[in-house]
Protein backbone atom coordinates (compact mmCIF):
# COMPACT_ATOMS: atom_id res chain seq x y z
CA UNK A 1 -14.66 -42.85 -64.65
CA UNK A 2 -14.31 -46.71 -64.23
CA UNK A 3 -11.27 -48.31 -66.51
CA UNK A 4 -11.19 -51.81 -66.82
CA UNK A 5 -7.92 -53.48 -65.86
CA UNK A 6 -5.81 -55.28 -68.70
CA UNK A 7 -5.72 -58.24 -67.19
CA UNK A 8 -9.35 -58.94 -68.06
CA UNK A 9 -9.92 -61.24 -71.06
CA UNK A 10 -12.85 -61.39 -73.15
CA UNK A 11 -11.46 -62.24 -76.71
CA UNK A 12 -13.10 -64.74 -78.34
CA UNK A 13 -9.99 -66.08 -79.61
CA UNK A 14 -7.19 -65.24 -78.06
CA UNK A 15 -4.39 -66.94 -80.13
CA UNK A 16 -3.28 -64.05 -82.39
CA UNK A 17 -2.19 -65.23 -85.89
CA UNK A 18 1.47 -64.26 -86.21
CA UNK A 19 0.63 -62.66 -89.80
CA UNK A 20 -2.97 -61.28 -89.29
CA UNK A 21 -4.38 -60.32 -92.24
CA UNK A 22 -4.87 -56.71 -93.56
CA UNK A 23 -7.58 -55.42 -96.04
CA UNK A 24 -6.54 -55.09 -99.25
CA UNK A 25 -8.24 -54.03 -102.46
CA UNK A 26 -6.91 -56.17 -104.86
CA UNK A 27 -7.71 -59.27 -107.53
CA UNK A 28 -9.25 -61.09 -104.77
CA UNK A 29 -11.31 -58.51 -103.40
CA UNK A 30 -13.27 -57.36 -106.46
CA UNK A 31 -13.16 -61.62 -106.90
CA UNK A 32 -15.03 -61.77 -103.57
CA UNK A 33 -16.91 -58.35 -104.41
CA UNK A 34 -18.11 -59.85 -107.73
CA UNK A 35 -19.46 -63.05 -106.29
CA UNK A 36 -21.74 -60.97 -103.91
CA UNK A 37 -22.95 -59.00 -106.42
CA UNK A 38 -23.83 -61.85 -108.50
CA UNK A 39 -25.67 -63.14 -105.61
CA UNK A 40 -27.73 -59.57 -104.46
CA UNK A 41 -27.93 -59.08 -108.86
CA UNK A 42 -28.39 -62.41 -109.80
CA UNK A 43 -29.05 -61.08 -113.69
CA UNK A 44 -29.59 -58.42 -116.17
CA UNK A 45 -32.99 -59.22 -116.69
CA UNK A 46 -34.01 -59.53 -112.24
CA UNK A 47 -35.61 -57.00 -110.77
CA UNK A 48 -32.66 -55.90 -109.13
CA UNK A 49 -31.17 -54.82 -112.42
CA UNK A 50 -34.62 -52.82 -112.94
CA UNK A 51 -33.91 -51.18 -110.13
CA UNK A 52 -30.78 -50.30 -110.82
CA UNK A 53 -31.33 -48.97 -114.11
CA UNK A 54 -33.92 -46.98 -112.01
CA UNK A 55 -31.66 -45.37 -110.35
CA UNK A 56 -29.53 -44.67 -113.34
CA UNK A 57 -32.48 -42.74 -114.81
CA UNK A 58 -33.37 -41.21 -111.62
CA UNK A 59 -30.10 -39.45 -111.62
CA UNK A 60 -29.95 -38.32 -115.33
CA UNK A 61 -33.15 -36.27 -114.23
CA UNK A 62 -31.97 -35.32 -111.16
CA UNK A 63 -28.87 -33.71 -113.12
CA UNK A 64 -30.77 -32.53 -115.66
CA UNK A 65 -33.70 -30.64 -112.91
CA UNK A 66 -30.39 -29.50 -111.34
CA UNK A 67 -28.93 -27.77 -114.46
CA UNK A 68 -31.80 -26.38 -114.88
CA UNK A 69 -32.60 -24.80 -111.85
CA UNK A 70 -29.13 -22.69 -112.04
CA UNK A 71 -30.18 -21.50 -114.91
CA UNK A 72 -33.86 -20.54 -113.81
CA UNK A 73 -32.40 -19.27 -110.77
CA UNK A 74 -30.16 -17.35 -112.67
CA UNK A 75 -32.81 -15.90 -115.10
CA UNK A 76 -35.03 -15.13 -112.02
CA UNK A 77 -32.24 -13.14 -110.71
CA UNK A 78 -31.16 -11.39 -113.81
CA UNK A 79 -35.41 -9.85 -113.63
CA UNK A 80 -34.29 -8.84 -109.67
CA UNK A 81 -31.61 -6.76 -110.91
CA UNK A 82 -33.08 -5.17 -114.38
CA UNK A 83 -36.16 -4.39 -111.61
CA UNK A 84 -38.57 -6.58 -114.27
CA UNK A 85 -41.54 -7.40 -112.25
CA UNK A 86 -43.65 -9.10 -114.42
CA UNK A 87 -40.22 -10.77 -116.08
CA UNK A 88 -39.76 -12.30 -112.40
CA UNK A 89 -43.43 -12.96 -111.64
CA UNK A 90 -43.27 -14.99 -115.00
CA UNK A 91 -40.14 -16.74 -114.24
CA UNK A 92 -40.50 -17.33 -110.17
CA UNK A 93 -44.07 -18.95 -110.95
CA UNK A 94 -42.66 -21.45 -113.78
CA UNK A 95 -40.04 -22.13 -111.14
CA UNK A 96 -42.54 -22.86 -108.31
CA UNK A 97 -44.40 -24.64 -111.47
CA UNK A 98 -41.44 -27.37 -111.67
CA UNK A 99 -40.79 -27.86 -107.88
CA UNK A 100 -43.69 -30.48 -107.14
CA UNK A 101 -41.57 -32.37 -110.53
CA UNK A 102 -38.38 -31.86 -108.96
CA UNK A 103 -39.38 -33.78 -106.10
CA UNK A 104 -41.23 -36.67 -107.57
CA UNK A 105 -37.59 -36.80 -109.55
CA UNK A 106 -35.82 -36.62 -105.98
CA UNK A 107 -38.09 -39.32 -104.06
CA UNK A 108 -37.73 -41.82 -106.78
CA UNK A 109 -34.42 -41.92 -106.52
CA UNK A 110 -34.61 -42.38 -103.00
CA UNK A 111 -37.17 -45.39 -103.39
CA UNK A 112 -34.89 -46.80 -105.96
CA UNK A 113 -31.75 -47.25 -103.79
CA UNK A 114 -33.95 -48.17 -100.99
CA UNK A 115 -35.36 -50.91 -102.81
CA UNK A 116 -32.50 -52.10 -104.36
CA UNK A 117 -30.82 -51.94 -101.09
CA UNK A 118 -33.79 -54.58 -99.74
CA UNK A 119 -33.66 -56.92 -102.44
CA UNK A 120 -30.00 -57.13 -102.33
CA UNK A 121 -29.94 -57.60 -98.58
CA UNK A 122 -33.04 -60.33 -99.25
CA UNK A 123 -31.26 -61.98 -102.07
CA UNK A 124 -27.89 -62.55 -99.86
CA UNK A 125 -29.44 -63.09 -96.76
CA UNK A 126 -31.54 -66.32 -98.03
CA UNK A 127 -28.00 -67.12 -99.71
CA UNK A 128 -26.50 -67.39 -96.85
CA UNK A 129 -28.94 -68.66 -94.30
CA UNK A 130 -29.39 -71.74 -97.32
CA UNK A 131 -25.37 -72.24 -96.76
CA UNK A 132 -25.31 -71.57 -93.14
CA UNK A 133 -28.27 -74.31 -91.83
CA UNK A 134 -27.61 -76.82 -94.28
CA UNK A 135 -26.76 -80.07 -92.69
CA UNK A 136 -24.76 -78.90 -89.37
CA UNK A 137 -22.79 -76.01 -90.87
CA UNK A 138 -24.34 -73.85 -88.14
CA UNK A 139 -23.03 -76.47 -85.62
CA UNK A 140 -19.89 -76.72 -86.67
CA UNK A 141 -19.51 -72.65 -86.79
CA UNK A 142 -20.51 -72.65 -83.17
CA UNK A 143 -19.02 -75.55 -81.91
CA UNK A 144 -16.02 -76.83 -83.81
CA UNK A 145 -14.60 -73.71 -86.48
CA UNK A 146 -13.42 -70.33 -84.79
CA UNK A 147 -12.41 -69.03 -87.45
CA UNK A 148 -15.61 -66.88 -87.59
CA UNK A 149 -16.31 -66.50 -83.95
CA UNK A 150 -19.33 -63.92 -84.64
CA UNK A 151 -21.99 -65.29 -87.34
CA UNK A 152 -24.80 -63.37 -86.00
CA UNK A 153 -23.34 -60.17 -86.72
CA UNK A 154 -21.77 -61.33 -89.80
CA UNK A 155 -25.42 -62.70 -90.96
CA UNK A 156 -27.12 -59.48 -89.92
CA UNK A 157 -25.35 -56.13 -89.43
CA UNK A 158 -22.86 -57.18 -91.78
CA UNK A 159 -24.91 -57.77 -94.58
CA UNK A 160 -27.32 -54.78 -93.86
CA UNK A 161 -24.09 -52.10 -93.99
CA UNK A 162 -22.50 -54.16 -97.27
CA UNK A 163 -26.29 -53.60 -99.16
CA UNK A 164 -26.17 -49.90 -98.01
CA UNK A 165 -22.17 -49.25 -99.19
CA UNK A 166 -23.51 -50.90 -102.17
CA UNK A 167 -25.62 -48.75 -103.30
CA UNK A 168 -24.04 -45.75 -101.73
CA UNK A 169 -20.97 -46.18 -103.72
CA UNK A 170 -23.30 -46.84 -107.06
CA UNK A 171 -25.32 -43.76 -106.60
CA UNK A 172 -22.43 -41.55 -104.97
CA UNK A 173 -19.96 -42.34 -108.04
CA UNK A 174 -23.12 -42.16 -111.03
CA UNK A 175 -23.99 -38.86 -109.84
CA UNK A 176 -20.46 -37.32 -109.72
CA UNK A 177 -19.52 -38.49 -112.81
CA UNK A 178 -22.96 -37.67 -114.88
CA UNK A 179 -21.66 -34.35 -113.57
CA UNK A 180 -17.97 -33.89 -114.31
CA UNK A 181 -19.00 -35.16 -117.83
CA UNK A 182 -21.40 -32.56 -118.49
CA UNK A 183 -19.54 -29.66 -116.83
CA UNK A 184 -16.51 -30.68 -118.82
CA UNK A 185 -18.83 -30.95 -122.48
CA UNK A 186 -19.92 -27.46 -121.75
CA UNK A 187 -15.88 -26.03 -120.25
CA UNK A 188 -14.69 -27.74 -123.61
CA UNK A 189 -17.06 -25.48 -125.86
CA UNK A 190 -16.64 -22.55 -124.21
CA UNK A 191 -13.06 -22.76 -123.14
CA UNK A 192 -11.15 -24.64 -125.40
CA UNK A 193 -10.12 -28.33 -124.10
CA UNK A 194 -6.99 -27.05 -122.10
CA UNK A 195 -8.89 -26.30 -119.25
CA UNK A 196 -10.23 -29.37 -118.61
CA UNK A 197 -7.03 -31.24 -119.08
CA UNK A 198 -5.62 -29.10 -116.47
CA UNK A 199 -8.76 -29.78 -114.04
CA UNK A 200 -8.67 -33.33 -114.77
CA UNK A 201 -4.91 -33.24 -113.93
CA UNK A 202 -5.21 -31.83 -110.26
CA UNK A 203 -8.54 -33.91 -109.78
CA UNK A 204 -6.20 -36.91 -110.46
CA UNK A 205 -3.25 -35.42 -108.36
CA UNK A 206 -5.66 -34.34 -105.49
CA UNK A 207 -7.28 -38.36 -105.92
CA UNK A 208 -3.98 -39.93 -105.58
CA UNK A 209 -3.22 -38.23 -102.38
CA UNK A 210 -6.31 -38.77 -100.95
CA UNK A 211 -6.42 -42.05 -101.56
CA UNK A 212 -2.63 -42.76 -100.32
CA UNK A 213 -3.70 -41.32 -97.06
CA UNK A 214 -7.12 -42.64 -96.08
CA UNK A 215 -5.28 -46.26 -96.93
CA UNK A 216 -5.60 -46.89 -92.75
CA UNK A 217 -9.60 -46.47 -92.55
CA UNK A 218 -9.70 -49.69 -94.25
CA UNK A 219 -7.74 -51.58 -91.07
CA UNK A 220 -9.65 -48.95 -88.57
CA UNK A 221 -12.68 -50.09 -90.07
CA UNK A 222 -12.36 -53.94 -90.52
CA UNK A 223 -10.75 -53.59 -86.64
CA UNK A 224 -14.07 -51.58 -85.50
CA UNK A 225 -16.47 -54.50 -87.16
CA UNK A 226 -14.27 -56.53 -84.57
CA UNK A 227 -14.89 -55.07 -81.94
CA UNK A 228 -18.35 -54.52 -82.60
CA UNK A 229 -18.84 -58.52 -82.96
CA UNK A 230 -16.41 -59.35 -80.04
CA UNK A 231 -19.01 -56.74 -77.90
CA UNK A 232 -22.06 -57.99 -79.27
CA UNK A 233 -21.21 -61.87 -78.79
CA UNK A 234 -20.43 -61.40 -74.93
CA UNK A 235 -23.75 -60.15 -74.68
CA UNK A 236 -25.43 -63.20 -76.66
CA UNK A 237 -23.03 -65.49 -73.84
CA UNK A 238 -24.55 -63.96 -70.96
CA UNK A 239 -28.02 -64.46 -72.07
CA UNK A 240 -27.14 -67.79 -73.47
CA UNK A 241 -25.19 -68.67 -70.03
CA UNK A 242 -27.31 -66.77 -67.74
CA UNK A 243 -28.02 -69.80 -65.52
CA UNK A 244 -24.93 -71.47 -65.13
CA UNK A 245 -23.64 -67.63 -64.87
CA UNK A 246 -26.33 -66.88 -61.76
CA UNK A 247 -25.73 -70.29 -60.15
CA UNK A 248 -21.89 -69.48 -59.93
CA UNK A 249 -22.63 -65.69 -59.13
CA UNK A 250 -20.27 -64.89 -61.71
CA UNK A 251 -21.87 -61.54 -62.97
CA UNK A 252 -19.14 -58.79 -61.55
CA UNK A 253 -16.60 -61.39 -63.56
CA UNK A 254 -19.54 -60.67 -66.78
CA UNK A 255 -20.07 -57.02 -65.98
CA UNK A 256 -15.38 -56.77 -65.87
CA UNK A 257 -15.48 -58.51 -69.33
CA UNK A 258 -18.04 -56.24 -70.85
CA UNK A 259 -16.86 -53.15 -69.56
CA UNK A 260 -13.31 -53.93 -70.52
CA UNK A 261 -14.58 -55.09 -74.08
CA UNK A 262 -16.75 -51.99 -74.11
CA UNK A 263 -13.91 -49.67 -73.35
CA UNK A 264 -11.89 -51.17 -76.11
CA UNK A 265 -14.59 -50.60 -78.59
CA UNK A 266 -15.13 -47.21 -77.24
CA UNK A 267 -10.97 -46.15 -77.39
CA UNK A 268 -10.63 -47.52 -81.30
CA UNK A 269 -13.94 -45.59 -82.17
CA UNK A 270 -12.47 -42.11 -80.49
CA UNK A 271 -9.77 -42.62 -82.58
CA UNK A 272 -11.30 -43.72 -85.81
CA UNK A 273 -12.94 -40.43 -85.34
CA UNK A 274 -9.94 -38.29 -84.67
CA UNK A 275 -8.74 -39.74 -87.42
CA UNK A 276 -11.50 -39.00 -90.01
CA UNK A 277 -11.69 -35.35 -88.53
CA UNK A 278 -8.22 -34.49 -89.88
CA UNK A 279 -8.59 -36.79 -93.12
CA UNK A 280 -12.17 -34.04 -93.24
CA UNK A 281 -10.12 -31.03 -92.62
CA UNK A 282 -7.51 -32.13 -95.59
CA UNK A 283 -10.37 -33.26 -97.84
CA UNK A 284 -12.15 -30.00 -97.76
CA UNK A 285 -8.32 -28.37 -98.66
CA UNK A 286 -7.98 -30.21 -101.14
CA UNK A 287 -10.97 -31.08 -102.52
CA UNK A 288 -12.99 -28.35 -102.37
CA UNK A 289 -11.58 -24.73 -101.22
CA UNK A 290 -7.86 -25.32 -103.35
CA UNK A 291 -9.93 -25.88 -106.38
């Protein structure tokens, strides 16, 4: 297996920063966070916050179709065991009855995020090209500032994965929540409200410790966007340079820089993995079987 020698250097910008900045969530990123938002939502009454509200309603029913499937599926067992045939006809047939509703429910939701996730992504994206080719920003980007060495990515990938963790994190902490709130209504009436306090308790434990130790995805992460851009920009060189590159035969020097800025990209994702495999097998412990 070919391993690029060290001495091969493809950084776009190879003065490192002698503090280099670390992701942190705090003031300024839900500042930053806010100002995109108001920018992919630009108001209560846009589409955008139709479609959110959508989704909001979308995942009421959902909860709702769930809840009561356990309990048809519980009925429809209960006939299994008491050896009730008609009983279980009569109940398996309203369940089959509901399932062509349960999916409508399902797909809606799906379209909902989907679409929110476009008009988000079109809202920014027209932001940001306004900003980026007025007068010669984009020259000046390219030409004259470093600091962002890889505005394609940042104009296209970047945007498309911020939309989608958008409205990921909307629908993945509604959902959840809806739940917990309803499952804790219906612990408190049957079981008194100790037991909840005591759930809520480890939940909040269990959180804490989670969250302390998945604090280095953040840097893996913002590192592996990087990477990504530092890989992807050598490629838009070469075809920008391709003549100059050809007239010089300068593509083994090319094909040494990719490979080495390849491998790089290739060794941090390996480990980014390795690293979310153990932070799985401790989130499954802790999360889900210790409960």
């Amino acid at each position: 297996m070919y391993r690029p020698t060290n001495d091969v250097h493809y950084v776009i910008n190879e003065e490192k920063p002698k503090r280099p900045t670390k992701a942190h969530v705090d003031a300024a990123f839900f500042k930053q966070l806010y100002q995109l938002l108001s920018i992919g939502i630009p108001g209560i009454l846009s589409p955008e916050a139709g479609f959110a509200l959508l989704v909001a309603g979308s995942l009421v029913a959902r909860s709702l179709c769930d809840l009561w499937m356990i309990r048809t599926s519980t009925l429809i067992e209960g006939s299994i065991v008491n050896m009730d045939a008609p009983l279980f006809k009569k109940r398996l047939l309203t369940f089959l009855a509901a399932m062509p509703i349960i999916s409508v429910v399902n797909n809606i939701l799906k379209y909902g995020i989907g679409e929110m996730k476009l008009r988000m992504r079109t809202n920014i994206s027209r932001h940001l090209l306004d900003q980026y080719l007025k007068g010669f920003t984009y020259y000046k980007m390219t030409n004259l500032d470093t600091r962002i060495a890889n505005p394609d990515q940042l104009l296209t990938t970047d945007i498309d994965k911020f939309c989608d963790s958008c409205t990921d994190l909307y629908s993945n902490v509604a959902k959840p929540m809806l739940d917990i709130s309803i499952y804790l209504y219906r612990l408190t009436t049957s079981l008194g409200g100790r037991t909840p306090l005591l759930m809520i308790g480890y939940l909040a434990l269990a959180g804490s410790f989670l969250t302390h130790i998945r604090r280095p995805i953040a840097t893996m992460t913002a590192k592996e966007q990087r990477l990504e851009g530092e890989y992807r920009h050598i490629h838009s060189r070469l075809i920008t340079n391709s003549e100059e590159i050809a007239f010089y035969r300068g593509n083994n020097r090319e094909k040494l820089t990719l490979l080495a800025s390849f491998h790089k990209l290739v060794e941090h994702l390996r480990g980014l993995l390795e690293f979310k495999v153990g932070m799985g097998v401790i989130d499954n412990f802790v999360g889900k079987y210790f409960e």
